[in-house]
PDB file of N, CA and C in Angstrom:
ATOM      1  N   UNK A   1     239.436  99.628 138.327  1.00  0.00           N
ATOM      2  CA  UNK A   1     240.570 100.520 138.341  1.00  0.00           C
ATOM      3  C   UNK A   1     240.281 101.659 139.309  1.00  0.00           C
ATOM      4  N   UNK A   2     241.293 101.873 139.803  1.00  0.00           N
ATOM      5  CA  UNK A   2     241.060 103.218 141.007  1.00  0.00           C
ATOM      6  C   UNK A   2     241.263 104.654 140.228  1.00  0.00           C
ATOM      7  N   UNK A   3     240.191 105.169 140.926  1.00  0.00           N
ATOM      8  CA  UNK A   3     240.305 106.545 140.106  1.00  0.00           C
ATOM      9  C   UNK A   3     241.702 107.499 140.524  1.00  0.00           C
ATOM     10  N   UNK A   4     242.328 107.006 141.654  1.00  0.00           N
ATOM     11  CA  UNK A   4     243.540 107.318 141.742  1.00  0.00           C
ATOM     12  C   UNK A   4     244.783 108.101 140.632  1.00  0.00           C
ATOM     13  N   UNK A   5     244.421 106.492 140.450  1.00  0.00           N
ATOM     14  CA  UNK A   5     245.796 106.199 139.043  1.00  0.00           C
ATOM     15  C   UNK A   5     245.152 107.199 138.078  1.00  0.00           C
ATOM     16  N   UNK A   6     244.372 107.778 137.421  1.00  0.00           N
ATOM     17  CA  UNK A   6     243.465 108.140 136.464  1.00  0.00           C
ATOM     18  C   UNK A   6     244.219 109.802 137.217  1.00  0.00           C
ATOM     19  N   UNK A   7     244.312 110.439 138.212  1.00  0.00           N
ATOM     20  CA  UNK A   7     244.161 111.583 138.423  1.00  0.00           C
ATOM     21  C   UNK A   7     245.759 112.051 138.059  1.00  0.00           C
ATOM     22  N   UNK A   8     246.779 110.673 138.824  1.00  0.00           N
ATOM     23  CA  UNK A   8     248.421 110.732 138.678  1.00  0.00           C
ATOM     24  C   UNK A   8     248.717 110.475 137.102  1.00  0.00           C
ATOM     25  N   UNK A   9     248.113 109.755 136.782  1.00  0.00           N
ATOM     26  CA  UNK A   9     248.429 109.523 135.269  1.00  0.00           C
ATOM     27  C   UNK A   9     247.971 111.506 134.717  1.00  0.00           C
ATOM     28  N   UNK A  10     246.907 111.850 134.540  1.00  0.00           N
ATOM     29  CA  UNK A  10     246.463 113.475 134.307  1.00  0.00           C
ATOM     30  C   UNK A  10     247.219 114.530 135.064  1.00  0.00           C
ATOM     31  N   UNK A  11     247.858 114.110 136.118  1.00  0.00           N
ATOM     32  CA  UNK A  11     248.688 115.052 136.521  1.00  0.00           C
ATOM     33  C   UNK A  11     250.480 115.332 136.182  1.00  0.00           C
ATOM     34  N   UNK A  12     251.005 114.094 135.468  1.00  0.00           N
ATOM     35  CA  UNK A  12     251.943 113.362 134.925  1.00  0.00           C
ATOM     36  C   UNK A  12     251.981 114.243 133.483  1.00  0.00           C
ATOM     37  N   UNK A  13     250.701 114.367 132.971  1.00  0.00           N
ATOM     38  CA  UNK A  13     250.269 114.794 131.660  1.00  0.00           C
ATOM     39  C   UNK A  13     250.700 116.467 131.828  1.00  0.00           C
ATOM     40  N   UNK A  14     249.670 117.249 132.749  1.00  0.00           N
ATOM     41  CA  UNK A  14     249.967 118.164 132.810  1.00  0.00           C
ATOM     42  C   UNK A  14     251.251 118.981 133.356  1.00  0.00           C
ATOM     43  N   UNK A  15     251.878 118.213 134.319  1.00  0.00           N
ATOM     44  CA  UNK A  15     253.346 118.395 133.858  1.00  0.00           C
ATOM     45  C   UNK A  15     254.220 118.413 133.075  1.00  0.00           C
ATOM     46  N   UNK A  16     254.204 117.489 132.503  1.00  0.00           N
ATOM     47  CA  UNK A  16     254.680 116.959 130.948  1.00  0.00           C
ATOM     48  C   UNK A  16     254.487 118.322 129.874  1.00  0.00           C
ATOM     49  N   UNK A  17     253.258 118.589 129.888  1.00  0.00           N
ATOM     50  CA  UNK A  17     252.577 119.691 128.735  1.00  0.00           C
ATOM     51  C   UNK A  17     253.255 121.064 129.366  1.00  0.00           C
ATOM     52  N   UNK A  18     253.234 121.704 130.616  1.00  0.00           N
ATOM     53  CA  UNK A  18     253.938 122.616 131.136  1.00  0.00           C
ATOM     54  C   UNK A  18     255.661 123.149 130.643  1.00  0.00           C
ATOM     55  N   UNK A  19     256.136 121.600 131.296  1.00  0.00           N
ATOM     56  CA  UNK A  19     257.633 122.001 131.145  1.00  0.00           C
ATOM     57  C   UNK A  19     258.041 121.793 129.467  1.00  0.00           C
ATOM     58  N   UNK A  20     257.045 121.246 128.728  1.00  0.00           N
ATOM     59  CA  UNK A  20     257.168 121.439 127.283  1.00  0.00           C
ATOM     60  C   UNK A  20     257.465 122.569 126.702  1.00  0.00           C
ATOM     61  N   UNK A  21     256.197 123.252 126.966  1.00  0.00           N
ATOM     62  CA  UNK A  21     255.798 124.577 126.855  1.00  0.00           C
ATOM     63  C   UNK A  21     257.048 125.200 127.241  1.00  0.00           C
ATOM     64  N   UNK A  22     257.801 125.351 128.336  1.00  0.00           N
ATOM     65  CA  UNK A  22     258.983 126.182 129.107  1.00  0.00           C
ATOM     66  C   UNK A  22     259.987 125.966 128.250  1.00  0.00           C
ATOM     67  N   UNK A  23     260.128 124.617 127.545  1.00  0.00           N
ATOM     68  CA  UNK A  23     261.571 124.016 126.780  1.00  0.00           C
ATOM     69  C   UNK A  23     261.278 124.487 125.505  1.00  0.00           C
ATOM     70  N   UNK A  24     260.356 124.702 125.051  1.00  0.00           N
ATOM     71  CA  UNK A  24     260.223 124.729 123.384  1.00  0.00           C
ATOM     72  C   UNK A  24     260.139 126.376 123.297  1.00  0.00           C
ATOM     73  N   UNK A  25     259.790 127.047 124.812  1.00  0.00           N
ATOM     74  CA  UNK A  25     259.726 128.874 123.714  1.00  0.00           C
ATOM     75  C   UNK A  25     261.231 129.054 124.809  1.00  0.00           C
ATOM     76  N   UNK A  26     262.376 128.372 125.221  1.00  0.00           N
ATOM     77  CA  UNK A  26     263.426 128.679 125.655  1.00  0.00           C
ATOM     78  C   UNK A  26     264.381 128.799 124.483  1.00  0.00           C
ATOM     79  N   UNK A  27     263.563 127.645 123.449  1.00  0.00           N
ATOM     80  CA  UNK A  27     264.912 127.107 122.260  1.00  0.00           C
ATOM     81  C   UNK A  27     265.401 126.049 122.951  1.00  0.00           C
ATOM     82  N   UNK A  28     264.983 124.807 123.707  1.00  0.00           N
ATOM     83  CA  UNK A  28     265.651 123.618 123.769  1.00  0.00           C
ATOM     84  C   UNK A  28     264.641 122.706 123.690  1.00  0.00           C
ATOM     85  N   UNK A  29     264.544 122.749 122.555  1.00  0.00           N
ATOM     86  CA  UNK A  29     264.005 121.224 121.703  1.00  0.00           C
ATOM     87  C   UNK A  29     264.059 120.319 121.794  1.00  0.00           C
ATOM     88  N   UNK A  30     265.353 120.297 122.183  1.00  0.00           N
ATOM     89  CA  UNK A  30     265.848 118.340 122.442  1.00  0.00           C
ATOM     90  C   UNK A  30     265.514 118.139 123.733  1.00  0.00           C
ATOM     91  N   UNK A  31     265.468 118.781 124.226  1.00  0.00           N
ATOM     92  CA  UNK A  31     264.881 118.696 126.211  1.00  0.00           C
ATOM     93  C   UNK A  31     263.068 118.208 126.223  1.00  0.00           C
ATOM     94  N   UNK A  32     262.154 118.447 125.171  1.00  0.00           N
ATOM     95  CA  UNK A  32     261.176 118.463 125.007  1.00  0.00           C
ATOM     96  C   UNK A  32     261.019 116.906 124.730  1.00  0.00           C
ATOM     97  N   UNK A  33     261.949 116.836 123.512  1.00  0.00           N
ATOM     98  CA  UNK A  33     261.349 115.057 123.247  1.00  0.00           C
ATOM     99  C   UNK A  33     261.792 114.052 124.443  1.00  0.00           C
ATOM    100  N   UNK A  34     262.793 114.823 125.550  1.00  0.00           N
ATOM    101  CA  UNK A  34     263.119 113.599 126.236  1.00  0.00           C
ATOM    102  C   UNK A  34     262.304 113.799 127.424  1.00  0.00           C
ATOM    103  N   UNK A  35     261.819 115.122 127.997  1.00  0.00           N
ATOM    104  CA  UNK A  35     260.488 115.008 128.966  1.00  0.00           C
ATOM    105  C   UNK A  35     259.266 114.100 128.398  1.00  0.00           C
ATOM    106  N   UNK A  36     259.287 114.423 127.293  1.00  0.00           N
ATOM    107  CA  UNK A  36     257.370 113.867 126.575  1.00  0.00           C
ATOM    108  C   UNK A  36     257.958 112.331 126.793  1.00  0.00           C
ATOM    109  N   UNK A  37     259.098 111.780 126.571  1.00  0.00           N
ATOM    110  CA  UNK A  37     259.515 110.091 126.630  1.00  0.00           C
ATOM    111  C   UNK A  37     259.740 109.995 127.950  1.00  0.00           C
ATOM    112  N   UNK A  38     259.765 110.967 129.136  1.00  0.00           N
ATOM    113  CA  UNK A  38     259.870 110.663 130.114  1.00  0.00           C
ATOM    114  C   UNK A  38     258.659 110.462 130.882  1.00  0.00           C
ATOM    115  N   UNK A  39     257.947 111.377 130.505  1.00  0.00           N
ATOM    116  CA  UNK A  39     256.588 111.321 130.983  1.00  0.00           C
ATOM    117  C   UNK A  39     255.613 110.450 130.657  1.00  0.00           C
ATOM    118  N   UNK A  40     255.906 109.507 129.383  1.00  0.00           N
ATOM    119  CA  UNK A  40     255.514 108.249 128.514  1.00  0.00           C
ATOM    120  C   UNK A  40     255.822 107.477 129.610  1.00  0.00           C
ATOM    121  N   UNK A  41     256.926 107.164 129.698  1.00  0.00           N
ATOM    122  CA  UNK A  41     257.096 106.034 130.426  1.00  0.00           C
ATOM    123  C   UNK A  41     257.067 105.844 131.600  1.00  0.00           C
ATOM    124  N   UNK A  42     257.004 106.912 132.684  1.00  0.00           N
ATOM    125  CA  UNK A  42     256.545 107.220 133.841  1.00  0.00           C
ATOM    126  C   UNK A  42     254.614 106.633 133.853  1.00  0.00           C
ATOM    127  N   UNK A  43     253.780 106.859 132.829  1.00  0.00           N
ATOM    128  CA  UNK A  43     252.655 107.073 132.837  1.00  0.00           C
ATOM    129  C   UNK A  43     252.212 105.469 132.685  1.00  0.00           C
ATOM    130  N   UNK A  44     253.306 104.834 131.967  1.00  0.00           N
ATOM    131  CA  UNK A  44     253.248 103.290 131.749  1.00  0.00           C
ATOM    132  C   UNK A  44     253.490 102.716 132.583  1.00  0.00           C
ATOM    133  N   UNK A  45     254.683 102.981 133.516  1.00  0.00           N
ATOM    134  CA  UNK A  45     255.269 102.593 134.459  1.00  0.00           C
ATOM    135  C   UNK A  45     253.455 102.331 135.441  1.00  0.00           C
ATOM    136  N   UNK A  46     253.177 103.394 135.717  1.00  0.00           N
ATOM    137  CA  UNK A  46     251.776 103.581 136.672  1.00  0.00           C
ATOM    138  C   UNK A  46     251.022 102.236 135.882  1.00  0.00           C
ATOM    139  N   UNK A  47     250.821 102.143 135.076  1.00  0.00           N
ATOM    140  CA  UNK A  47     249.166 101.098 134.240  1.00  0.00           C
ATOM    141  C   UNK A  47     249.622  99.680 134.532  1.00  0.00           C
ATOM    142  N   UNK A  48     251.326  99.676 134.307  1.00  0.00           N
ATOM    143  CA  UNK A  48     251.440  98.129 134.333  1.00  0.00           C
ATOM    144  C   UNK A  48     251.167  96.759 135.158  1.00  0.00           C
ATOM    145  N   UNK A  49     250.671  97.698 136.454  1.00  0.00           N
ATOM    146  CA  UNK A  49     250.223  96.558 137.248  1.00  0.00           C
ATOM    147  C   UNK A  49     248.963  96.097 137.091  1.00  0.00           C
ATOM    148  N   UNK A  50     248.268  97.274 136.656  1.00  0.00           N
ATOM    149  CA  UNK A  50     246.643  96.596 135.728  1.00  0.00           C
ATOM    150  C   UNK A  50     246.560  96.293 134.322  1.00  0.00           C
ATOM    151  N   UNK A  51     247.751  96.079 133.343  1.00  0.00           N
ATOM    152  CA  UNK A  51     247.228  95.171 132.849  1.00  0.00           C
ATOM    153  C   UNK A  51     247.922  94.314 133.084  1.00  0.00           C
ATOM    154  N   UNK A  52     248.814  93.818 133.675  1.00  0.00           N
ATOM    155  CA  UNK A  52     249.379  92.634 134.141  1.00  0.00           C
ATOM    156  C   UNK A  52     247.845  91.937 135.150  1.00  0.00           C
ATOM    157  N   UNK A  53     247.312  92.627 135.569  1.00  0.00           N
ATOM    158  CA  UNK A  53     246.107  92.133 136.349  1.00  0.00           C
ATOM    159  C   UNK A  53     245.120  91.729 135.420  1.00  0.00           C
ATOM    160  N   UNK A  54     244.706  93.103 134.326  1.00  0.00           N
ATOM    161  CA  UNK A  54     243.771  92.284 133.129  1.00  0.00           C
ATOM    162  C   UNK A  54     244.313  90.952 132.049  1.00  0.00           C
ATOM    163  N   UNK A  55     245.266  90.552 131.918  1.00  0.00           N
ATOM    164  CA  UNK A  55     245.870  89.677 131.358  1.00  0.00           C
ATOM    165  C   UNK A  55     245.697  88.469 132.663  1.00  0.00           C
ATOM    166  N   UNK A  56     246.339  88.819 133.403  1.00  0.00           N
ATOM    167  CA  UNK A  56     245.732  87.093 133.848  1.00  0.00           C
ATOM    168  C   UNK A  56     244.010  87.035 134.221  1.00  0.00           C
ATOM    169  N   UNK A  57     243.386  88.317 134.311  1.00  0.00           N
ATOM    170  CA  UNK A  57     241.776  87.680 134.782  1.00  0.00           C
ATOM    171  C   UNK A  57     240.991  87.052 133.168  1.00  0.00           C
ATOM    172  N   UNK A  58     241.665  87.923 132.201  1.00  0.00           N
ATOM    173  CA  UNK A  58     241.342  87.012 130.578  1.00  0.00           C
ATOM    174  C   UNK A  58     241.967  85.522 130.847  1.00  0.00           C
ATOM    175  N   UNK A  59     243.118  85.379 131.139  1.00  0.00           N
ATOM    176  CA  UNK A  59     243.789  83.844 130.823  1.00  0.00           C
ATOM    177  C   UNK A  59     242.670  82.941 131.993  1.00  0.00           C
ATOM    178  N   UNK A  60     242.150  83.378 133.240  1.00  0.00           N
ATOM    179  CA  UNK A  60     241.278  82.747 134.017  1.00  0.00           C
ATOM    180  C   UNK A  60     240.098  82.760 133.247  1.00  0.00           C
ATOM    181  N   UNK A  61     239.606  83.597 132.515  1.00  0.00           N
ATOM    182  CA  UNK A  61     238.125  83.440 132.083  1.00  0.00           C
ATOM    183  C   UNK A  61     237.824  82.223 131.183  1.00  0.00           C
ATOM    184  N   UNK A  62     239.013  82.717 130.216  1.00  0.00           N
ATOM    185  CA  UNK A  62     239.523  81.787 128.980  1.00  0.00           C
ATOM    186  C   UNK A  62     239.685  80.195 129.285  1.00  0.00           C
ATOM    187  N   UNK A  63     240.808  79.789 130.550  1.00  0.00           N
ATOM    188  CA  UNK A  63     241.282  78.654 131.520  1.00  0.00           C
ATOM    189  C   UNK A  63     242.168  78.620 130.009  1.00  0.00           C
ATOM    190  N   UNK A  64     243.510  79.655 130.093  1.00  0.00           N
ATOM    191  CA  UNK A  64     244.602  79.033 129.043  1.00  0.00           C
ATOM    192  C   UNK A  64     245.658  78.949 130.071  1.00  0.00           C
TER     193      UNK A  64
END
């Protein structure tokens, strides 16, 4: 895995935790759960090509 992804994924985070912080002492709450689900799936979005990569190097090890 590239340490890349590892720094965007932590920087994804600390954005995420920032504009939290900005939404929750504004009084908009509901803005909070849909950054933290945005930033979820942004962060997934990034991984899925490695484990789509670790899933087939198991199915090669395996020969399923």
């Amino acid at each position: 895995m590239e340490i890349d992804v590892i720094f965007k994924i932590a920087a994804v985070g600390i954005i995420v935790a920032v504009l939290n912080q900005i939404l929750s002492r504004s009084g908009r709450d509901e803005y909070t759960m849909i950054t933290t689900i945005a930033g979820l799936i942004i962060a997934l979005m990034m991984i899925l090509p490695y484990v789509s990569t670790l899933f087939s190097y198991i199915r090669s090890v395996f020969d399923l």
